[in-house]
N, C-alpha and C. Protein backbone atom coordinates (compact mmCIF):
# COMPACT_ATOMS: atom_id res chain seq x y z
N UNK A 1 -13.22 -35.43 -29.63
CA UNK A 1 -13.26 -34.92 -30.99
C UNK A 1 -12.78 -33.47 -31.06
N UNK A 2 -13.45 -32.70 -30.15
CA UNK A 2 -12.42 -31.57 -30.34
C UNK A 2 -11.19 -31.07 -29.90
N UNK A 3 -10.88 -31.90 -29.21
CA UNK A 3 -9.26 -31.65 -28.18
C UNK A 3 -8.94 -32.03 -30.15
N UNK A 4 -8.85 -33.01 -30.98
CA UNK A 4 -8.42 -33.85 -32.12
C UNK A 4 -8.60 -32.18 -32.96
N UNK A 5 -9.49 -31.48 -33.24
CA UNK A 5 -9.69 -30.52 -34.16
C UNK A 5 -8.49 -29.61 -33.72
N UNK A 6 -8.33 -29.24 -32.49
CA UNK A 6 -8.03 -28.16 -32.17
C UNK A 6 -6.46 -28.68 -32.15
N UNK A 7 -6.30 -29.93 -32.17
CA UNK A 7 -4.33 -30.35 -32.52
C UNK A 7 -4.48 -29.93 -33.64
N UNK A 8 -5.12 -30.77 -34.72
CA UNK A 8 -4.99 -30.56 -35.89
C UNK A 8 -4.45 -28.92 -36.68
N UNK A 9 -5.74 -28.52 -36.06
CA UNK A 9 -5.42 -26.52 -36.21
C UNK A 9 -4.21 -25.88 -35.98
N UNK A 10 -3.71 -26.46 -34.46
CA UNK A 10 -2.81 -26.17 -34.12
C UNK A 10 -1.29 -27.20 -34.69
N UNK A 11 -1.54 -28.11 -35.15
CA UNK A 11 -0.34 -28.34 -35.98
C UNK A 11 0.07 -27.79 -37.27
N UNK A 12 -1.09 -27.45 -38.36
CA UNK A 12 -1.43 -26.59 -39.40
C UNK A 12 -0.87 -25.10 -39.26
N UNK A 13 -1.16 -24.77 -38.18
CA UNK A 13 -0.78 -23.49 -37.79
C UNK A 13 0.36 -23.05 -37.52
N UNK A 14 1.31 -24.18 -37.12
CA UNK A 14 2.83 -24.55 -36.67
C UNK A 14 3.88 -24.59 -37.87
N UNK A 15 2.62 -25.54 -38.70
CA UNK A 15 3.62 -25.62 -40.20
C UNK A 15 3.62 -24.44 -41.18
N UNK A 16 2.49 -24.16 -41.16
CA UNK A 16 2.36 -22.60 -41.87
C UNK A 16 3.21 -21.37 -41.62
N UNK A 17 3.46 -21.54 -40.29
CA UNK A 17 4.58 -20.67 -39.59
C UNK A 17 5.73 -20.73 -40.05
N UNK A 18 6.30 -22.10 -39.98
CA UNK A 18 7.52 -22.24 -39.86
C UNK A 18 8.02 -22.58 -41.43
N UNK A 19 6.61 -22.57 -42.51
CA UNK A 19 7.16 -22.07 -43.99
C UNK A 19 7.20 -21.24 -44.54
N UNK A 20 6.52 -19.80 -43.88
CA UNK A 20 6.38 -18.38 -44.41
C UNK A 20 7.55 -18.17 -43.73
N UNK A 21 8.45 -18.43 -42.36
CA UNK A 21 8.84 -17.96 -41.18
C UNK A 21 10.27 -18.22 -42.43
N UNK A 22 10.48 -19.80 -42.85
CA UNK A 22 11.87 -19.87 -43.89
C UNK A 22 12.21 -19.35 -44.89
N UNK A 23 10.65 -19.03 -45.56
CA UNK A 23 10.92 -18.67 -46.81
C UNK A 23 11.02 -17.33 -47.04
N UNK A 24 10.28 -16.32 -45.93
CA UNK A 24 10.53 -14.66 -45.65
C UNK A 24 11.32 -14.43 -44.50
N UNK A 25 12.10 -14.99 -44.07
CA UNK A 25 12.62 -14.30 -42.63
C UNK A 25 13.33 -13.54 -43.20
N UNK A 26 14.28 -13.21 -44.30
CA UNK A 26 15.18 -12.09 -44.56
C UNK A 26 14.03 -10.88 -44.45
N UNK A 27 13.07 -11.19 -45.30
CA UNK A 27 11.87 -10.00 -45.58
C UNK A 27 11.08 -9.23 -44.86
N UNK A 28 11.19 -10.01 -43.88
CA UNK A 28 10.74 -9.06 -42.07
C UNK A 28 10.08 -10.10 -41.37
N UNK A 29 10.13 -11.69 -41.49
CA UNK A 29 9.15 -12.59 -41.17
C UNK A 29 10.17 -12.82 -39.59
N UNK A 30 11.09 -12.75 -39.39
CA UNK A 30 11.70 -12.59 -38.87
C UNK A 30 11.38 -11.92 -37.22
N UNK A 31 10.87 -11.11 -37.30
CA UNK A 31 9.78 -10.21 -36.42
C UNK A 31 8.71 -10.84 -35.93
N UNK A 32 8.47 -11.86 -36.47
CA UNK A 32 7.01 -12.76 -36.62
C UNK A 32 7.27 -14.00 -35.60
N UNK A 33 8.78 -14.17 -36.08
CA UNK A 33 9.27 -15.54 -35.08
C UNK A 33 9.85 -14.98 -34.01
N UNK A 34 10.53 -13.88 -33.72
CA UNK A 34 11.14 -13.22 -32.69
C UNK A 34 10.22 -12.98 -31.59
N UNK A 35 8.30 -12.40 -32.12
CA UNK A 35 7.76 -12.52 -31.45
C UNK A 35 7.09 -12.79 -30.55
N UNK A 36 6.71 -14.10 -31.40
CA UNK A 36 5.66 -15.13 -30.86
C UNK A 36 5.86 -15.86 -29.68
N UNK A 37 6.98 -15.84 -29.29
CA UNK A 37 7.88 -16.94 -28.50
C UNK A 37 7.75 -15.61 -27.12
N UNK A 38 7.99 -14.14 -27.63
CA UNK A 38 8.07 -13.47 -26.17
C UNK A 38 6.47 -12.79 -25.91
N UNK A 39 5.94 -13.11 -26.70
CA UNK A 39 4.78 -13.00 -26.02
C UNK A 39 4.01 -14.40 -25.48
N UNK A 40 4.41 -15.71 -26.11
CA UNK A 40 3.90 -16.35 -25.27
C UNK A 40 4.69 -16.92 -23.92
N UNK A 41 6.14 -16.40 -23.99
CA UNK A 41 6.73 -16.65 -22.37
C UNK A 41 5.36 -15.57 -21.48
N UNK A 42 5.59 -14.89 -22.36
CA UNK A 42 4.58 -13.66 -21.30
C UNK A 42 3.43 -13.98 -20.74
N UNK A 43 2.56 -14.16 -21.67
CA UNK A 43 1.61 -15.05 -21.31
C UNK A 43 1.43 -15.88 -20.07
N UNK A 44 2.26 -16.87 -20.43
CA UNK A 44 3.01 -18.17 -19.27
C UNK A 44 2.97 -17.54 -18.27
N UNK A 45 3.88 -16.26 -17.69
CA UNK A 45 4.25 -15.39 -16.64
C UNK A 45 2.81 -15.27 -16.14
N UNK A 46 2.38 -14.37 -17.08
CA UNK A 46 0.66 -14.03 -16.15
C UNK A 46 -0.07 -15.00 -16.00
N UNK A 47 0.06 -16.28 -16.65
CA UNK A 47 -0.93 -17.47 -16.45
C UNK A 47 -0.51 -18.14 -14.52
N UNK A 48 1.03 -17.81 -14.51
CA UNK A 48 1.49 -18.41 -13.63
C UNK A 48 0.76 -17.50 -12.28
N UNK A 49 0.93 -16.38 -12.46
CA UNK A 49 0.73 -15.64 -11.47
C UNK A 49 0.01 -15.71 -11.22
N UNK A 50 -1.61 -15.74 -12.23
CA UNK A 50 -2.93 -15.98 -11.88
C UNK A 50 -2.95 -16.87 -11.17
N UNK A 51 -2.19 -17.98 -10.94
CA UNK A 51 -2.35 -19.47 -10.33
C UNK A 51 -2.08 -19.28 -8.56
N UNK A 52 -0.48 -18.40 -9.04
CA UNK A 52 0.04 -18.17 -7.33
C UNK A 52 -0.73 -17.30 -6.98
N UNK A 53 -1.49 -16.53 -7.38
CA UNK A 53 -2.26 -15.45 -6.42
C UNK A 53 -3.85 -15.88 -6.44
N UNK A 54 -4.35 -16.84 -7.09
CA UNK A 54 -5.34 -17.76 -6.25
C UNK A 54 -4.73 -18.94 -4.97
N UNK A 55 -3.90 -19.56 -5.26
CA UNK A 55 -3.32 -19.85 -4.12
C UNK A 55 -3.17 -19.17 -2.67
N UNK A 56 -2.67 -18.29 -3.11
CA UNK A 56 -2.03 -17.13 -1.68
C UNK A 56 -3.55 -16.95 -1.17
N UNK A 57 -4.68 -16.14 -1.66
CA UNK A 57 -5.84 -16.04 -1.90
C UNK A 57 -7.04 -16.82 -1.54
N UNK A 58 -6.72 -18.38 -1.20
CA UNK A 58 -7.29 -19.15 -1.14
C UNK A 58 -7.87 -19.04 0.49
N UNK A 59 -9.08 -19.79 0.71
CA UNK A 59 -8.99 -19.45 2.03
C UNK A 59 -8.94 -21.30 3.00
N UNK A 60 -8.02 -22.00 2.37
CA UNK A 60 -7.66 -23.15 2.76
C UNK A 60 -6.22 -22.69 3.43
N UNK A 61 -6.56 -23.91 4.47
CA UNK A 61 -5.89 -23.64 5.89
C UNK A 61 -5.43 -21.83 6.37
N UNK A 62 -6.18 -21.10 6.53
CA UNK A 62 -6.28 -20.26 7.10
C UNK A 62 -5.48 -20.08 8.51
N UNK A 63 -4.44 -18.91 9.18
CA UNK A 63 -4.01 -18.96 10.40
C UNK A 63 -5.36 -18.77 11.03
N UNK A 64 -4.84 -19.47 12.18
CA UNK A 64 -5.61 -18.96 13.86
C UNK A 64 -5.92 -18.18 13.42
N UNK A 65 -4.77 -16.92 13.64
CA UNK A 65 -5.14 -15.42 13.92
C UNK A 65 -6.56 -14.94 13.29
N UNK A 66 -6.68 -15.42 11.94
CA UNK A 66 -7.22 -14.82 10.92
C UNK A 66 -8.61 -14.93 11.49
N UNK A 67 -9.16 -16.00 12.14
CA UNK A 67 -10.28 -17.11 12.76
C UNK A 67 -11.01 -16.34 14.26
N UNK A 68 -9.66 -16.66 15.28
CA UNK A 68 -10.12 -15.68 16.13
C UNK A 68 -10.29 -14.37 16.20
N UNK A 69 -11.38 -13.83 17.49
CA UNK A 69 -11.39 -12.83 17.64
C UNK A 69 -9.71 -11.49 17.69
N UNK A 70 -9.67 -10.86 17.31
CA UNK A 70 -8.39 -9.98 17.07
C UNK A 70 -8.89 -9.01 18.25
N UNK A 71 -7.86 -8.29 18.87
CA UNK A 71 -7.61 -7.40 19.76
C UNK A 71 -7.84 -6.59 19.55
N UNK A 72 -8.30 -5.34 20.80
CA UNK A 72 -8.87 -4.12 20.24
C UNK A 72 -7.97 -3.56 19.97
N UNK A 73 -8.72 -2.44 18.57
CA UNK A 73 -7.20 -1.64 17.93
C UNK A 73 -6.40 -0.88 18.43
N UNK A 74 -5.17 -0.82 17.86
CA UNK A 74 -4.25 0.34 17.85
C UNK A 74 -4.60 0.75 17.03
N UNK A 75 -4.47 2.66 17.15
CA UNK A 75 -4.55 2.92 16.03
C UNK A 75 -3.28 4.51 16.14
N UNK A 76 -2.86 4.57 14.85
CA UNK A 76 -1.19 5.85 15.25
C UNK A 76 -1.88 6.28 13.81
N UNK A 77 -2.01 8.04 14.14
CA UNK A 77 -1.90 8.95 13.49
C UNK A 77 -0.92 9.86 12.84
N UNK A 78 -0.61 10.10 11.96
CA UNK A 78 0.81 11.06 11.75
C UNK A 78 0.27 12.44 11.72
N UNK A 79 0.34 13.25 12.06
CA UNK A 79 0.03 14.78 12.09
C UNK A 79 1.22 15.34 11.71
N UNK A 80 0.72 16.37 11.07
CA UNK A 80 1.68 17.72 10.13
C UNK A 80 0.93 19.18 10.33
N UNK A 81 -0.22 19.40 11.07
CA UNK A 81 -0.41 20.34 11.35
C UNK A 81 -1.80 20.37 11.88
N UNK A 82 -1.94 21.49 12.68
CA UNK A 82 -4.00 20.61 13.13
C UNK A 82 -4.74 21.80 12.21
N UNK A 83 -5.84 20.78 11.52
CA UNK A 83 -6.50 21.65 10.62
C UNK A 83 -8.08 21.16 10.68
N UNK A 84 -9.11 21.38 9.54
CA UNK A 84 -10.04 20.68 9.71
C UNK A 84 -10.16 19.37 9.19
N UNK A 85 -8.96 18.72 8.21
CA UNK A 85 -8.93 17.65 7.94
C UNK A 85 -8.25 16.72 8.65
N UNK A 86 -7.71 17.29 10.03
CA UNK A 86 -6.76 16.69 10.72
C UNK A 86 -8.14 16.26 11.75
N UNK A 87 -8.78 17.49 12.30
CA UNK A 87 -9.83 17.57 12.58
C UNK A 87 -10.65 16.09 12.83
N UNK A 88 -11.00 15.96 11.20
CA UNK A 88 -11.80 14.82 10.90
C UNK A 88 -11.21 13.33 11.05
N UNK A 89 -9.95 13.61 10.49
CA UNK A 89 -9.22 11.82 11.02
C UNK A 89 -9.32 11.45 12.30
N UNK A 90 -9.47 12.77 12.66
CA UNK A 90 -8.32 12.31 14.67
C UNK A 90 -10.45 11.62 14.83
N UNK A 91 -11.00 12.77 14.51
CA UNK A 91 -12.62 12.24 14.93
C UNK A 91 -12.88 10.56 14.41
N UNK A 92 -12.55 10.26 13.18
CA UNK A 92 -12.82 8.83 12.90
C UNK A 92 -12.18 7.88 13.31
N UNK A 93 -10.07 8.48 14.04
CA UNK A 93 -9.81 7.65 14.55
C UNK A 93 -10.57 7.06 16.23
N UNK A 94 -11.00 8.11 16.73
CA UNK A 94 -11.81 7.76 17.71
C UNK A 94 -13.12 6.98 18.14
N UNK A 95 -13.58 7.04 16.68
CA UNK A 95 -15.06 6.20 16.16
C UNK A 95 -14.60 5.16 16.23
N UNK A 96 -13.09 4.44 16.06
CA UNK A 96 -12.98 2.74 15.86
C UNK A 96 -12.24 2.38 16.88
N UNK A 97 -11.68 3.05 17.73
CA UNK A 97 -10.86 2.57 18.71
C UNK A 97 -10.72 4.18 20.01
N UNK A 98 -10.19 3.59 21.27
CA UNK A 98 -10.29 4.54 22.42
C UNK A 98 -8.32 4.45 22.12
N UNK A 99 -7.85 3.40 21.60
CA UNK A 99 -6.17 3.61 21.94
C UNK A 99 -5.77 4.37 20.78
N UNK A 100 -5.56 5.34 20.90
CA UNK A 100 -4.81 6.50 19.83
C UNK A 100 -3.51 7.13 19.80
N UNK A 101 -2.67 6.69 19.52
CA UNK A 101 -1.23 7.66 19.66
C UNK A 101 -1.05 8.36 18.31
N UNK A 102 -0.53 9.99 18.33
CA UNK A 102 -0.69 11.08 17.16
C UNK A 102 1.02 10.60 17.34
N UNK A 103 1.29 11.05 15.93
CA UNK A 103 2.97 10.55 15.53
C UNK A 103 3.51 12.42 15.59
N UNK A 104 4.10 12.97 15.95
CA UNK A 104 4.60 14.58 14.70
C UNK A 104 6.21 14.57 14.74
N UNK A 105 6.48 14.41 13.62
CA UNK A 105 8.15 14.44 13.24
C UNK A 105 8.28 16.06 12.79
N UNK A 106 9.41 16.46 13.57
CA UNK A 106 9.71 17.78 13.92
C UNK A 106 11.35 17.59 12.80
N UNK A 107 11.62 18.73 12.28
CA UNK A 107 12.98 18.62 11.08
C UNK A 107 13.77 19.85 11.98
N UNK A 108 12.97 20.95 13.01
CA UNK A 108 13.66 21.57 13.87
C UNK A 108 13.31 21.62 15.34
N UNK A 109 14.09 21.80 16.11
CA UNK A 109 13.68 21.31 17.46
C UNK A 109 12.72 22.66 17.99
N UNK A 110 11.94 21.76 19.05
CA UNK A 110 11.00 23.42 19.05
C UNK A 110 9.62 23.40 18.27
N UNK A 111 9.46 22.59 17.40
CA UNK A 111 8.78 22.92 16.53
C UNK A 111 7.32 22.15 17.50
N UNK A 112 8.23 21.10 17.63
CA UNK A 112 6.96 20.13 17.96
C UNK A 112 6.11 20.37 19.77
N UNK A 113 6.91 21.11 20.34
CA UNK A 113 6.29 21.74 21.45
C UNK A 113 5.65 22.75 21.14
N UNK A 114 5.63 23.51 20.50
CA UNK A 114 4.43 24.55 19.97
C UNK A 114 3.48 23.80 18.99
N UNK A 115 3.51 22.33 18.69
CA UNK A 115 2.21 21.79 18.43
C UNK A 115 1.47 21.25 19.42
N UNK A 116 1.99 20.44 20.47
CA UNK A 116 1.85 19.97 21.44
C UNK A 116 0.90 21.05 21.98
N UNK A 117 1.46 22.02 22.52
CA UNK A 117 0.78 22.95 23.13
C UNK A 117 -0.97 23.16 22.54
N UNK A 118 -1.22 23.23 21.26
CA UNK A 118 -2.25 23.05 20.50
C UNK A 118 -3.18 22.21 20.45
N UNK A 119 -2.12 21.03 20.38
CA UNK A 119 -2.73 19.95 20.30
C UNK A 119 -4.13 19.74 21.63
N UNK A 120 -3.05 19.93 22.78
CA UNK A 120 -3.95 19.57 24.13
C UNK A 120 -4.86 20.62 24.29
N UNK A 121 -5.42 21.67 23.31
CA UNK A 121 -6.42 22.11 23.46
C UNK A 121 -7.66 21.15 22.65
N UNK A 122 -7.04 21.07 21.61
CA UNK A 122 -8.24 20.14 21.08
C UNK A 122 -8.39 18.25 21.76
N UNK A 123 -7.36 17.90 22.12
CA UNK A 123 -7.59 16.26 22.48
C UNK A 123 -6.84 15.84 23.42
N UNK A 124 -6.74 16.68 24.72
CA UNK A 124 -5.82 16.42 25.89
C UNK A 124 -5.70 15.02 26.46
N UNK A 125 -6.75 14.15 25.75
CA UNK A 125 -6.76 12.61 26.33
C UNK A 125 -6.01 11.68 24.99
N UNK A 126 -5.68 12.49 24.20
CA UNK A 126 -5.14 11.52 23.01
C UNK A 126 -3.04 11.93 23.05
N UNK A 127 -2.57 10.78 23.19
CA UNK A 127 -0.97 11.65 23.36
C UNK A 127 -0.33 11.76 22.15
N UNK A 128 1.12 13.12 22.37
CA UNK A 128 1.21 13.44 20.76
C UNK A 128 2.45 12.59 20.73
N UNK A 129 3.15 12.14 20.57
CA UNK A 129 4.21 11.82 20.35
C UNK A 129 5.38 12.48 19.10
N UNK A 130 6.46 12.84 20.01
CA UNK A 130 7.27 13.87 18.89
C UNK A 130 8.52 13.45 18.75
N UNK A 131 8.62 13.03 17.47
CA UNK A 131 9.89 12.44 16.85
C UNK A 131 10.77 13.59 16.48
N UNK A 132 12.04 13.52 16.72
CA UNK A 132 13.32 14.53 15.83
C UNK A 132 13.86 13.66 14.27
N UNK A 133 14.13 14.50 13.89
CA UNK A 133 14.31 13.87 12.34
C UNK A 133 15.53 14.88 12.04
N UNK A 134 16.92 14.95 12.04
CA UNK A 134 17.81 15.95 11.64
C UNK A 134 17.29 15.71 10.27
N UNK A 135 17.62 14.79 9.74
CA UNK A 135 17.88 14.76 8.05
C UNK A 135 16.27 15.10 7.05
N UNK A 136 15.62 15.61 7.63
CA UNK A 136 14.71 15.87 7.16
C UNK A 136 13.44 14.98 6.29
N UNK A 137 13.92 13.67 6.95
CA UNK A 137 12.88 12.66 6.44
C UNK A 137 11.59 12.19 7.42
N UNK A 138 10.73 12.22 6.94
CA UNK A 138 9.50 12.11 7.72
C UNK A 138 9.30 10.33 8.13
N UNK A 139 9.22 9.23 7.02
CA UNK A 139 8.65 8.04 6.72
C UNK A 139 9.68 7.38 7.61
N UNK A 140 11.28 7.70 7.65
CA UNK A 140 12.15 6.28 8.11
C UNK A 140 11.43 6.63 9.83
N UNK A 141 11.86 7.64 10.55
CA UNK A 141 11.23 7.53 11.98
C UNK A 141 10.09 7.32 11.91
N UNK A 142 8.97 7.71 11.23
CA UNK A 142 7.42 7.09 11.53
C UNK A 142 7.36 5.53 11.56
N UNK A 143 8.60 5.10 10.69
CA UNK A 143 8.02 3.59 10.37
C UNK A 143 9.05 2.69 11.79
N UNK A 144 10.35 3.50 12.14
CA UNK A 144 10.72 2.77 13.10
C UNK A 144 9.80 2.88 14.19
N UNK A 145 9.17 4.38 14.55
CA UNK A 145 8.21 4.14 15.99
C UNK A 145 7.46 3.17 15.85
N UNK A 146 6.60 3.09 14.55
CA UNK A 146 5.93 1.43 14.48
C UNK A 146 6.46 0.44 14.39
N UNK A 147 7.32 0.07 14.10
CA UNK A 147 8.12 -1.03 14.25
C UNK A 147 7.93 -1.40 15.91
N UNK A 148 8.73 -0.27 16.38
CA UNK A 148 8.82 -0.31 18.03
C UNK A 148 7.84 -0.59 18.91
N UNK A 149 6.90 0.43 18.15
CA UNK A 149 5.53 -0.19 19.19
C UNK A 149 4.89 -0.92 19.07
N UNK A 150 5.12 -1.76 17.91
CA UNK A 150 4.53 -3.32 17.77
C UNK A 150 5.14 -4.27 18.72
N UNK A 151 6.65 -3.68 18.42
CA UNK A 151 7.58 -5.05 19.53
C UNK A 151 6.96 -4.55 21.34
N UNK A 152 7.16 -3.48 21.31
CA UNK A 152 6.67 -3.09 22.77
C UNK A 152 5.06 -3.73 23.52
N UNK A 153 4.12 -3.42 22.43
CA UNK A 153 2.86 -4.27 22.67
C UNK A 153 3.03 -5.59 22.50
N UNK A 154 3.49 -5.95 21.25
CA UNK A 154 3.53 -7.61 20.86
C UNK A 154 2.20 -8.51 21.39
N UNK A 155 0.95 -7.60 20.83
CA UNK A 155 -0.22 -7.83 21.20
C UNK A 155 -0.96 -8.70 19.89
N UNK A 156 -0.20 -9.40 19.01
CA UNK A 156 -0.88 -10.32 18.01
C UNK A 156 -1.29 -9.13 17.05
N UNK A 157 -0.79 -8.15 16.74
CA UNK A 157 -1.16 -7.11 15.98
C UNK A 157 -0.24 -5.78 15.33
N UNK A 158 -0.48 -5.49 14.39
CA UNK A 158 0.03 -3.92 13.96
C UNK A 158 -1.00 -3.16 13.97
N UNK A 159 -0.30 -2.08 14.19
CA UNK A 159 -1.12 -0.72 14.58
C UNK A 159 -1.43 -0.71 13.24
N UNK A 160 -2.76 0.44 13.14
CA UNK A 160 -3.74 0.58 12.25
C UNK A 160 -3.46 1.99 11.89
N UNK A 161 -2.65 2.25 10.53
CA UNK A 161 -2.53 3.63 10.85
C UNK A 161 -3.55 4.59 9.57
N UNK A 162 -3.79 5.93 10.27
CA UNK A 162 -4.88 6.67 10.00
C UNK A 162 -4.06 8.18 9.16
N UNK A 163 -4.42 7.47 8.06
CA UNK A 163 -3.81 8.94 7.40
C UNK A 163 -4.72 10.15 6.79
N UNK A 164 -4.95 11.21 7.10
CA UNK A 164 -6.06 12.24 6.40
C UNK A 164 -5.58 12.99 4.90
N UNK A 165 -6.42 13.05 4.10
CA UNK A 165 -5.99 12.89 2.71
C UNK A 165 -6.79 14.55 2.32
N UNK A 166 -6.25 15.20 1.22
CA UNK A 166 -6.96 16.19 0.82
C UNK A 166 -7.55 15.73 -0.57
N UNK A 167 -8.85 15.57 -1.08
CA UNK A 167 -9.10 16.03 -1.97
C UNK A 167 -9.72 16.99 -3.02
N UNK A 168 -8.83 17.22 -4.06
CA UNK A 168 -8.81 19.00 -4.23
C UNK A 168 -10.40 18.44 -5.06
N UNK A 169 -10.88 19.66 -6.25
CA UNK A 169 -12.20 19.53 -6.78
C UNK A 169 -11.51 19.32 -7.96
N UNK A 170 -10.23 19.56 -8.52
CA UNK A 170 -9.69 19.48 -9.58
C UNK A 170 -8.87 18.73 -9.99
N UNK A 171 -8.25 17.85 -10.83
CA UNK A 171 -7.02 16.82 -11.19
C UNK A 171 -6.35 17.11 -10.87
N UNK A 172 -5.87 18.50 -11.62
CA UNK A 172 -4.34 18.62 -11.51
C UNK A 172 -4.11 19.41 -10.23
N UNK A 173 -4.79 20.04 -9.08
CA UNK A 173 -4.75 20.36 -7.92
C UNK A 173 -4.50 18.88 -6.67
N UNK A 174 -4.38 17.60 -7.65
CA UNK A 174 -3.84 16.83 -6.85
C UNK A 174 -2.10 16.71 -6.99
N UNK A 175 -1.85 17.09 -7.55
CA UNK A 175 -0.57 17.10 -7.85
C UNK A 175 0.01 18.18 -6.78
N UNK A 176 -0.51 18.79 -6.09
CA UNK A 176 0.11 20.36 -4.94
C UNK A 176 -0.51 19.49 -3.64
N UNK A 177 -1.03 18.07 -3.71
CA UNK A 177 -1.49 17.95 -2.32
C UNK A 177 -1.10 16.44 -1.61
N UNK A 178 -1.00 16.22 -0.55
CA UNK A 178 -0.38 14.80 -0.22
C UNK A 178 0.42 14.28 -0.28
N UNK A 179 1.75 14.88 -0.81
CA UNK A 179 2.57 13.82 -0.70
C UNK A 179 3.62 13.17 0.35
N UNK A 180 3.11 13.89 1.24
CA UNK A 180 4.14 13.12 2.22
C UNK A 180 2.58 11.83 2.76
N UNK A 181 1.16 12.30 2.88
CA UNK A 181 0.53 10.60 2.99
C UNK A 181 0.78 9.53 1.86
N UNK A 182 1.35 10.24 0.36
CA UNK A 182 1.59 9.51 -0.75
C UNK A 182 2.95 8.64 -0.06
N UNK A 183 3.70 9.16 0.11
CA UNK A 183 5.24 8.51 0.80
C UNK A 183 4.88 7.20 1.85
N UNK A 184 4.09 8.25 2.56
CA UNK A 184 3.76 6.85 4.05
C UNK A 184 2.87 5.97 3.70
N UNK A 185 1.94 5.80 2.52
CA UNK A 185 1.26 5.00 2.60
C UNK A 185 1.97 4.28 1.69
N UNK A 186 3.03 4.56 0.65
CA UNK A 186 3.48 3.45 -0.22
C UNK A 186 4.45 2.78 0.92
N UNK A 187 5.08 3.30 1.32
CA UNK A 187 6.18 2.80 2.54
C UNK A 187 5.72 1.59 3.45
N UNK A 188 4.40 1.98 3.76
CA UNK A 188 3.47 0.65 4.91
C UNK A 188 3.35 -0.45 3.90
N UNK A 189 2.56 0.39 3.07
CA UNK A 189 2.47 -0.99 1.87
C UNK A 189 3.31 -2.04 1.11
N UNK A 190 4.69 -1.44 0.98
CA UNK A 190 5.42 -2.28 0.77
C UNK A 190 6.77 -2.30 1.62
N UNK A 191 6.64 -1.88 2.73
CA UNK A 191 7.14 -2.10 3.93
C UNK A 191 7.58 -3.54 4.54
N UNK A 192 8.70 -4.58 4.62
CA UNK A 192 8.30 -5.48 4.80
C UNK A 192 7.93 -5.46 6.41
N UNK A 193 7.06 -6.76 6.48
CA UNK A 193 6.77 -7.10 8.07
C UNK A 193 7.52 -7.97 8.60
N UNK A 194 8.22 -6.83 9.99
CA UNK A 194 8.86 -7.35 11.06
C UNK A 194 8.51 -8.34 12.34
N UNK A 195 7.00 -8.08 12.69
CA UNK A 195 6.36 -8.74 13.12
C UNK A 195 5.38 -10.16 12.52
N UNK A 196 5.11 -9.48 11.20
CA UNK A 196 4.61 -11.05 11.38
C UNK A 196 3.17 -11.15 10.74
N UNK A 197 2.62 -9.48 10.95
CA UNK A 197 1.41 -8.77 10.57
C UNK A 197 1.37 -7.97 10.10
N UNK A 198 -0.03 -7.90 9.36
CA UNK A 198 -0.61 -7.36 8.44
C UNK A 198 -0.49 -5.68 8.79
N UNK A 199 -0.21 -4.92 8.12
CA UNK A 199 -0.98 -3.57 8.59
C UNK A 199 -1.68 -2.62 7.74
N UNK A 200 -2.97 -2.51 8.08
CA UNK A 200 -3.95 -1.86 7.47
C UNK A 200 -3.59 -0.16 7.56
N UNK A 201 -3.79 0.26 6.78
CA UNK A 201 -3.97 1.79 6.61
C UNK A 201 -4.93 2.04 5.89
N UNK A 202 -5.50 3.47 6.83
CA UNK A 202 -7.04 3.92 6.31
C UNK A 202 -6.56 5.32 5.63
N UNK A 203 -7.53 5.42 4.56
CA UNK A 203 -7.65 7.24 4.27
C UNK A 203 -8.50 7.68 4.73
N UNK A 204 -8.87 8.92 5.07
CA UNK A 204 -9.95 9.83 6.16
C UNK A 204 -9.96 10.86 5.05
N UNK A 205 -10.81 11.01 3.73
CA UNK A 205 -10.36 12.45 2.46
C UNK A 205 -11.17 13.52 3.32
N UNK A 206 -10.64 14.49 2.99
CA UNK A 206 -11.62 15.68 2.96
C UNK A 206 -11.74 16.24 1.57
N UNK A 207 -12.12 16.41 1.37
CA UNK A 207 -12.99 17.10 -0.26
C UNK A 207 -13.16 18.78 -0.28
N UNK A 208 -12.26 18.94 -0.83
CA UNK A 208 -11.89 20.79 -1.24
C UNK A 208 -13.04 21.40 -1.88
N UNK A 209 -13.28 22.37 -1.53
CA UNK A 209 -14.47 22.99 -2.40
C UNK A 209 -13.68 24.47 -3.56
N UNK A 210 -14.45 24.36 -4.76
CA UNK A 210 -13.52 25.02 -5.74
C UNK A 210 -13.01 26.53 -5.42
């Protein structure tokens, strides 16, 4: 009985349309029929998507991987300078894993041996690894060393990478901070995968005081 009401309505509703729609379309009704049609493709679109992303989502037939135990982590740091928020990542990357490689992309040569030097005062057991970059881009070499050292391990896994984040006390003091972790973390994220896997990236914030 009500599937019957709700045709009915909806045929009523069809005809009503399509006699205001003839008899005003010069008058702006026109707008009315132009509409209806792209908002309900639209509709359709998001109805669809809702569908494929419960699908994807679903947790029927699940990989192996997902099931078994996973390998202990990798985990790759990018460093830009040692500070106290650098401080704190490198400390939490150590809380989840003992395998740590620090990334530092150098834009002049030189640069990165006078971090090095630094570095091994604070974490002589963690290694730095120092990329050259002529062209002054940070993300394409960070993302090929991962690339690489996935194929090199090819341990059922991507490295886990650990980025340290500033946050200021103010809005618009986010706008002067992060953006090269803003770069690398959109880059991982929609990065496609070469291997096969997933890769997680963490934020580590530190919180600015005013």
């Amino acid at each position: 009985m009500k599937s019957i009401v709700n045709g009915v309505g909806a045929f009523a509703t069809a005809t009503t349309l399509f006699v205001v729609g003839a008899n005003k379309f010069l008058d702006g009704a026109w707008i009315t029929v132009l509409l209806i049609p792209i908002l309900l493709i639209g509709f359709l679109k998001v109805h669809r998507y809702y569908q494929d992303l419960a699908h994807q989502l679903s947790q029927q037939k699940l990989p192996q991987l997902l099931v078994r135990p996973s390998p202990a982590l990798r985990v790759v740091v990018p460093v830009s300078r040692i500070n106290r928020a650098m401080i704190e990542a490198v400390a939490f990357a150590r809380s989840v894993s003992k395998d740590i490689t620090a990334v530092y992309v150098e834009f002049e040569q030189g640069a990165g041996q006078a971090l090095s030097k630094e570095w091994k005062l604070y974490w002589p057991d963690v290694p730095l690894v120092v990329l050259y970059s002529p062209y002054r881009s940070i993300v394409g070499p960070f993302l090929d060393f991962l690339d690489e050292s996935d194929r090199k391990y090819n341990d059922g896994q991507s490295a886990v990478v650990i980025l340290r984040e500033v946050v200021p006390a103010h809005w618009w003091q986010g706008l002067l901070h992060n953006h090269t972790a803003r770069l690398i973390r959109d880059a991982l994220l929609y990065h496609r995968r070469h291997s096969g896997y997933e890769r997680v990236v963490i934020d580590v914030p530190h919180h600015l005081q005013r």
